[in-house]
Protein backbone atom coordinates (compact mmCIF):
# COMPACT_ATOMS: atom_id res chain seq x y z
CA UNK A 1 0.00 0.00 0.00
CA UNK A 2 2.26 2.58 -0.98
CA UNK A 3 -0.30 4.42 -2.35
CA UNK A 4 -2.29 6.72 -0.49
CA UNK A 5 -5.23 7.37 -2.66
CA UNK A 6 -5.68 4.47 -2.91
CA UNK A 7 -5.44 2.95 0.84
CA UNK A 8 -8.09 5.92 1.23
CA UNK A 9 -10.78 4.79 -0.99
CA UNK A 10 -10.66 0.80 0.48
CA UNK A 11 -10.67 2.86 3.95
CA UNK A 12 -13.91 4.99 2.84
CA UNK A 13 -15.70 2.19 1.03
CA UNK A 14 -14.95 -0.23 4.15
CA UNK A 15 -16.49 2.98 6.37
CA UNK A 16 -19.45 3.12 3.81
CA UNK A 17 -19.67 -0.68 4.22
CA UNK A 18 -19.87 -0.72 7.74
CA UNK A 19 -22.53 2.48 8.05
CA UNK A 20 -24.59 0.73 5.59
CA UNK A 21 -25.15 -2.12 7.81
CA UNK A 22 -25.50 -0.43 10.43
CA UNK A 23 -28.23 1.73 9.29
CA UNK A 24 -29.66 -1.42 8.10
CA UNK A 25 -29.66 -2.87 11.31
CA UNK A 26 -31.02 0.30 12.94
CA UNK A 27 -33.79 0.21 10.35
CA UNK A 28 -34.86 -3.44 10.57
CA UNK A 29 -34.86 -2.86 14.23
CA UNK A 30 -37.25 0.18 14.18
CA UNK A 31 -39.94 -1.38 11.66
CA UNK A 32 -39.72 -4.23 14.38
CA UNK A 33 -40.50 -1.81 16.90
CA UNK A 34 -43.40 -0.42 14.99
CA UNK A 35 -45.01 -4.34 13.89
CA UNK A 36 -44.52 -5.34 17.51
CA UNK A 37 -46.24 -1.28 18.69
CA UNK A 38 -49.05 -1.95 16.00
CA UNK A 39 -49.67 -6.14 16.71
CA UNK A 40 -50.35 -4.81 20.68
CA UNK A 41 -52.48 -1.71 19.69
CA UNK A 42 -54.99 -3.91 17.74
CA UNK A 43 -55.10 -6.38 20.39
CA UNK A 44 -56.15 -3.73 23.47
CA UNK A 45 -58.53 -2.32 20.86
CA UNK A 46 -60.28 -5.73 20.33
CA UNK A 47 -60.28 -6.14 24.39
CA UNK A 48 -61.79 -2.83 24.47
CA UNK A 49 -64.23 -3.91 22.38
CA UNK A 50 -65.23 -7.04 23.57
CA UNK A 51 -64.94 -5.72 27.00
CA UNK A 52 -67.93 -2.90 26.17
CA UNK A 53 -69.75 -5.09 24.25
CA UNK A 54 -70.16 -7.72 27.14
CA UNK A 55 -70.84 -4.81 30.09
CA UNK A 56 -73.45 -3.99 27.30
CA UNK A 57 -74.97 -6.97 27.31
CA UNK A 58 -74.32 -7.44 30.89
CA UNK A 59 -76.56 -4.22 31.62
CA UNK A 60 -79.16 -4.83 28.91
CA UNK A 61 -79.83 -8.62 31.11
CA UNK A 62 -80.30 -6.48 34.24
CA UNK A 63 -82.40 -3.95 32.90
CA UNK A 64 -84.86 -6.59 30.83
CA UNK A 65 -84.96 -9.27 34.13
CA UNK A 66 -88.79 -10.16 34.25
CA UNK A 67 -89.99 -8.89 31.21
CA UNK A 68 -91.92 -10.51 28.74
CA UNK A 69 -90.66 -10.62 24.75
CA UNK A 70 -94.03 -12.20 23.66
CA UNK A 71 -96.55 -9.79 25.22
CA UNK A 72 -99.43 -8.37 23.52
CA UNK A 73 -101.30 -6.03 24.62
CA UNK A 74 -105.25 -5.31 24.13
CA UNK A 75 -105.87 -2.08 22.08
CA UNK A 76 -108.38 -1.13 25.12
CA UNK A 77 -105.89 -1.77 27.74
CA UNK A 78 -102.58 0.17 26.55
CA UNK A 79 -101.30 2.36 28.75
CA UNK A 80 -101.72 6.09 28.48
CA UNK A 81 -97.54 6.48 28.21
CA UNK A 82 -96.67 6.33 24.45
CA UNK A 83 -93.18 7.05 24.75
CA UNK A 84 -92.92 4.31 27.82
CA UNK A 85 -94.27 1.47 24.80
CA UNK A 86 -91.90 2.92 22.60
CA UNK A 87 -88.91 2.54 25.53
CA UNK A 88 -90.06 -1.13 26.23
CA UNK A 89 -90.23 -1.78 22.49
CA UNK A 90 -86.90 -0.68 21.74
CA UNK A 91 -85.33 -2.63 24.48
CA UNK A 92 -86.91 -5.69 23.55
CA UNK A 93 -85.47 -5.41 20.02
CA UNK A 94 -82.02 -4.59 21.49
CA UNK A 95 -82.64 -8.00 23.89
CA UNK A 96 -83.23 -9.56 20.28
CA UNK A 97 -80.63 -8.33 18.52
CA UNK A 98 -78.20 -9.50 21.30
CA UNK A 99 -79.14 -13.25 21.43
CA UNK A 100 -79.65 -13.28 17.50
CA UNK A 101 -75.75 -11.88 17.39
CA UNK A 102 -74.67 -14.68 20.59
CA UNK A 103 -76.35 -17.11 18.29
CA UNK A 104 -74.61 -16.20 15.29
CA UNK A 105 -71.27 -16.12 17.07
CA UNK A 106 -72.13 -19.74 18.43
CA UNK A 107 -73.04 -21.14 15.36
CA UNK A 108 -69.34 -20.28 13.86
């Protein structure tokens, strides 16, 4: 190597060598970092979701204990309340919907 020039470009293309690997490494590293960051987010967000959707269903149970899904009623003998048939309607379907959808997610 008696040379300089060229014992400086094998010195700066070994440098260039080494940086690129390490950059490499330091990028491989960080999209890691962001699969592992992203694979955890989406699984809290599902047991967030499951975790409203059973208190839901949880406090739907309590609130419809004792009441009938198959009731009719007499036109002469509905109560005066419209918006109190409309409440108990609408809680009834809700009571539906849920079993239809714990049905559905049984029958998978």
């Amino acid at each position: 190597m008696s040379n300089p020039l060229v014992h400086a470009f094998f010195v700066g293309r070994a440098a260039a060598e080494i940086v690129s690997e390490k950059l490499e490494n330091a990028l491989t590293d960080a999209l890691s970092e962001l699969g592992k960051f992203d694979a955890e987010a989406r699984e809290q967000l599902r047991q967030f979701t499951e975790q409203v959707k059973e208190r839901a269903e949880r406090e739907m149970e309590v609130a419809t204990v004792g009441r009938s899904t198959t009731e009719i009623v007499p036109q002469s003998s509905q109560p005066a309340d419209l918006q109190a048939s409309i409440d108990d309607m609408r809680a009834e379907i809700a009571l539906l919907r849920a079993e239809l959808q714990r049905y559905r997610s049984n029958s998978l």
